[in-house]
Protein backbone atom coordinates (compact mmCIF):
# COMPACT_ATOMS: atom_id res chain seq x y z
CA UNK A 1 -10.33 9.14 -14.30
CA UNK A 2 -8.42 7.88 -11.16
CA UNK A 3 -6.51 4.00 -11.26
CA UNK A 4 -6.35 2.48 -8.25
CA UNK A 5 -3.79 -0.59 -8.41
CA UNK A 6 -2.88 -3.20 -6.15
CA UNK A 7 1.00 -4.03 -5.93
CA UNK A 8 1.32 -6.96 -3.71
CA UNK A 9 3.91 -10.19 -2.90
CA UNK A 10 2.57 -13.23 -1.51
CA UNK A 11 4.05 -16.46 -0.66
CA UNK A 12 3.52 -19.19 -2.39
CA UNK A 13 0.48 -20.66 0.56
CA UNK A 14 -1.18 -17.14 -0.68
CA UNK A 15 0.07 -15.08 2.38
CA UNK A 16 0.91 -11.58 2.49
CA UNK A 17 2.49 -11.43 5.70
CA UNK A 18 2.54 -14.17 8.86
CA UNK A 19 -0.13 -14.22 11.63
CA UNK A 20 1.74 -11.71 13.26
CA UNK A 21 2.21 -9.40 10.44
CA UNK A 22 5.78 -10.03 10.03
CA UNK A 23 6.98 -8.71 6.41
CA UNK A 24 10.49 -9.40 7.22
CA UNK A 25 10.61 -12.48 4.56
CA UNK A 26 9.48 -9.65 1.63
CA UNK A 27 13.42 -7.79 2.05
CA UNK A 28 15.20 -10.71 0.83
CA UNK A 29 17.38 -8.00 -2.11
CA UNK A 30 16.69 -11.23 -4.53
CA UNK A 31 13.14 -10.51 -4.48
CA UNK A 32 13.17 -6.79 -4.01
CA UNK A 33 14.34 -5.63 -7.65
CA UNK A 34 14.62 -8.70 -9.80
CA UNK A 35 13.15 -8.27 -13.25
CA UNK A 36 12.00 -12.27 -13.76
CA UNK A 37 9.52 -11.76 -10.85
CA UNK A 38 8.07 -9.01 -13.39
CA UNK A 39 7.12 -5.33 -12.95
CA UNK A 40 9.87 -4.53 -10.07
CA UNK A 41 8.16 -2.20 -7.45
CA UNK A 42 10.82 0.88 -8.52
CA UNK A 43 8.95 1.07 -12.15
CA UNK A 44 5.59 0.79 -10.26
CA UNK A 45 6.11 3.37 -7.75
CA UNK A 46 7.00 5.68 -10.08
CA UNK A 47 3.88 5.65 -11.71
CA UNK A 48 1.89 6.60 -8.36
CA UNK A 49 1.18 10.04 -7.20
CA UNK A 50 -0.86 9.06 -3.69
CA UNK A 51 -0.87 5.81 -1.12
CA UNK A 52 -4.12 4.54 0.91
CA UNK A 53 -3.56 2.59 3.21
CA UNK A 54 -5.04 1.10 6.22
CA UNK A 55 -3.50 1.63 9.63
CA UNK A 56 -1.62 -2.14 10.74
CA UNK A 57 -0.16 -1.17 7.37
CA UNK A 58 0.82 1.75 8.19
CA UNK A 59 2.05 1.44 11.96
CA UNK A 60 4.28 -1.67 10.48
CA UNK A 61 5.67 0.86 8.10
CA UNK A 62 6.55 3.04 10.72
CA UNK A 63 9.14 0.04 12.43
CA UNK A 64 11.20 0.05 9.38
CA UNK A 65 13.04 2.97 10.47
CA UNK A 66 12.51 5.22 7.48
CA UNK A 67 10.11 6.40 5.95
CA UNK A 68 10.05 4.59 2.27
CA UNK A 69 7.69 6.88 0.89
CA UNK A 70 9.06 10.63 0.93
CA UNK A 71 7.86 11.31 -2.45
CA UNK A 72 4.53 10.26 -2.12
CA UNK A 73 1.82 11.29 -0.27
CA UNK A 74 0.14 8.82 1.83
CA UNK A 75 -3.83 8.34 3.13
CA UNK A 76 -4.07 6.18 6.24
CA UNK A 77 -7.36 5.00 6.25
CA UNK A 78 -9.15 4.60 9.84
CA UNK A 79 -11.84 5.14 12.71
CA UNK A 80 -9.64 5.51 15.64
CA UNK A 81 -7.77 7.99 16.47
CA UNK A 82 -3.80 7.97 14.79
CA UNK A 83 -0.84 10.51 15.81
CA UNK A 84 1.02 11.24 13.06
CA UNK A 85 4.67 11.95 13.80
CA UNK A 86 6.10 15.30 13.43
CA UNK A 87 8.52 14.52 10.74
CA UNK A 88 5.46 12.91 8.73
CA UNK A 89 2.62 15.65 9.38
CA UNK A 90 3.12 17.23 5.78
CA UNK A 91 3.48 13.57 4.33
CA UNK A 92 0.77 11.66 5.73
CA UNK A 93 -2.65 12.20 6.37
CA UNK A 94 -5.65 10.52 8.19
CA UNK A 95 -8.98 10.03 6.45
CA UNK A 96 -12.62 7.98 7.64
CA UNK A 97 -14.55 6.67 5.71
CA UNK A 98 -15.69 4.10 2.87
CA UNK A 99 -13.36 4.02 -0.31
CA UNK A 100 -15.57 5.40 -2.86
CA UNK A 101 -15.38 8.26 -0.82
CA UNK A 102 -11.67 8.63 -0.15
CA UNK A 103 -10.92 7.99 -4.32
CA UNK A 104 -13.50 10.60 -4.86
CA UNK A 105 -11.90 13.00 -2.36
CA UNK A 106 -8.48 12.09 -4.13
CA UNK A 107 -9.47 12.35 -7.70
CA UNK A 108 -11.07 16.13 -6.83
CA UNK A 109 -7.12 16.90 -6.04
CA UNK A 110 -6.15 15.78 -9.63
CA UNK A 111 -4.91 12.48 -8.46
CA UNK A 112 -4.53 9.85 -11.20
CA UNK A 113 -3.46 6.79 -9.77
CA UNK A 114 -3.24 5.38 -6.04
CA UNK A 115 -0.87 2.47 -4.43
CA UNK A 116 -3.53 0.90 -2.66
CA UNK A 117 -1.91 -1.19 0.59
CA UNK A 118 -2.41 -3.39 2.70
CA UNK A 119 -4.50 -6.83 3.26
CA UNK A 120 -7.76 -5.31 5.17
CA UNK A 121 -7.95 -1.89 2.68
CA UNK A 122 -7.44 -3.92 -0.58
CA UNK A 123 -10.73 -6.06 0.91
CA UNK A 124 -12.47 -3.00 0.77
CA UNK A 125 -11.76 -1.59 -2.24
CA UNK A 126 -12.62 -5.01 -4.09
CA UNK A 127 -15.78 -4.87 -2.31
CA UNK A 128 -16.54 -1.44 -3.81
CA UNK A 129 -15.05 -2.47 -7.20
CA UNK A 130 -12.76 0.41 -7.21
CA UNK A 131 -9.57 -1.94 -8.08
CA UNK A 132 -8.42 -1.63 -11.34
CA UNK A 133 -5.19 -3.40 -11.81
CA UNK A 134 -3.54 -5.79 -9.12
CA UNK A 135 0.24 -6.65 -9.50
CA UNK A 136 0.76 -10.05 -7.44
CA UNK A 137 4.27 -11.37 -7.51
CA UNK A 138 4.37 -14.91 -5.81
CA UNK A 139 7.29 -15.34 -3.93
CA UNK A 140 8.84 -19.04 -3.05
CA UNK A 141 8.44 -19.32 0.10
CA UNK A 142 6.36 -21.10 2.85
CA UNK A 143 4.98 -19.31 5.58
């Protein structure tokens, strides 16, 4: 059986990131790894073995300049056409299609539980009722 769990931070208006998908206000080191705010992402991550997530996600990722994920292989999920860099083509992959699909595709690779990421592919995996645990630390702030 394959988990997929939703680890998210969202201000305290309910946003996940402003209208023009700035994340900037998420690397604030008091919010990053604090134990109050509850399970910190380190002890979460370590329990994944695979990432969906949808493109904006994905190409934001990409301006951090790492890559925050090198242990973890990662499923951008989209219709249109995505160059991977070089550096990321054994670490990344692109997949179409609907979620129940893309878990079941996952799950045939012995996958047992996936990060699922960002505000447009967490939508569709609660619409397919493939989310089984979602992490939400509110963080205070106004956005």
């Amino acid at each position: 059986m394959i988990k997929c769990s939703v680890y998210i931070a969202a201000s305290v208006g309910g946003f996940i990131a402003r209208p023009d998908g700035d994340i900037e206000w998420l690397h604030n080191p008091e919010y990053e790894s604090n134990e109050k705010f509850g399970l910190t992402y380190d002890e979460f991550i370590s329990t994944v073995d695979a990432i969906v997530m949808g493109r904006n996600t994905y190409e934001k990722v990409l301006t951090f300049g790492f890559w925050p994920y090198e242990a973890t292989p990662v499923v951008v999920l989209t219709n249109r056409r995505l160059t991977i860099p070089e550096h990321l083509q054994e670490k990344v992959r692109v997949e179409k299609g609907n979620p129940i699909k893309v878990v079941s595709e996952l799950a045939s690779e012995r996958k047992k539980h996936l990060y699922i990421d960002g505000g447009k592919t967490i939508q569709r995996f609660l619409q397919a009722q493939l989310i089984d645990e979602i992490t939400i630390t509110w963080i205070p702030i106004l956005l």
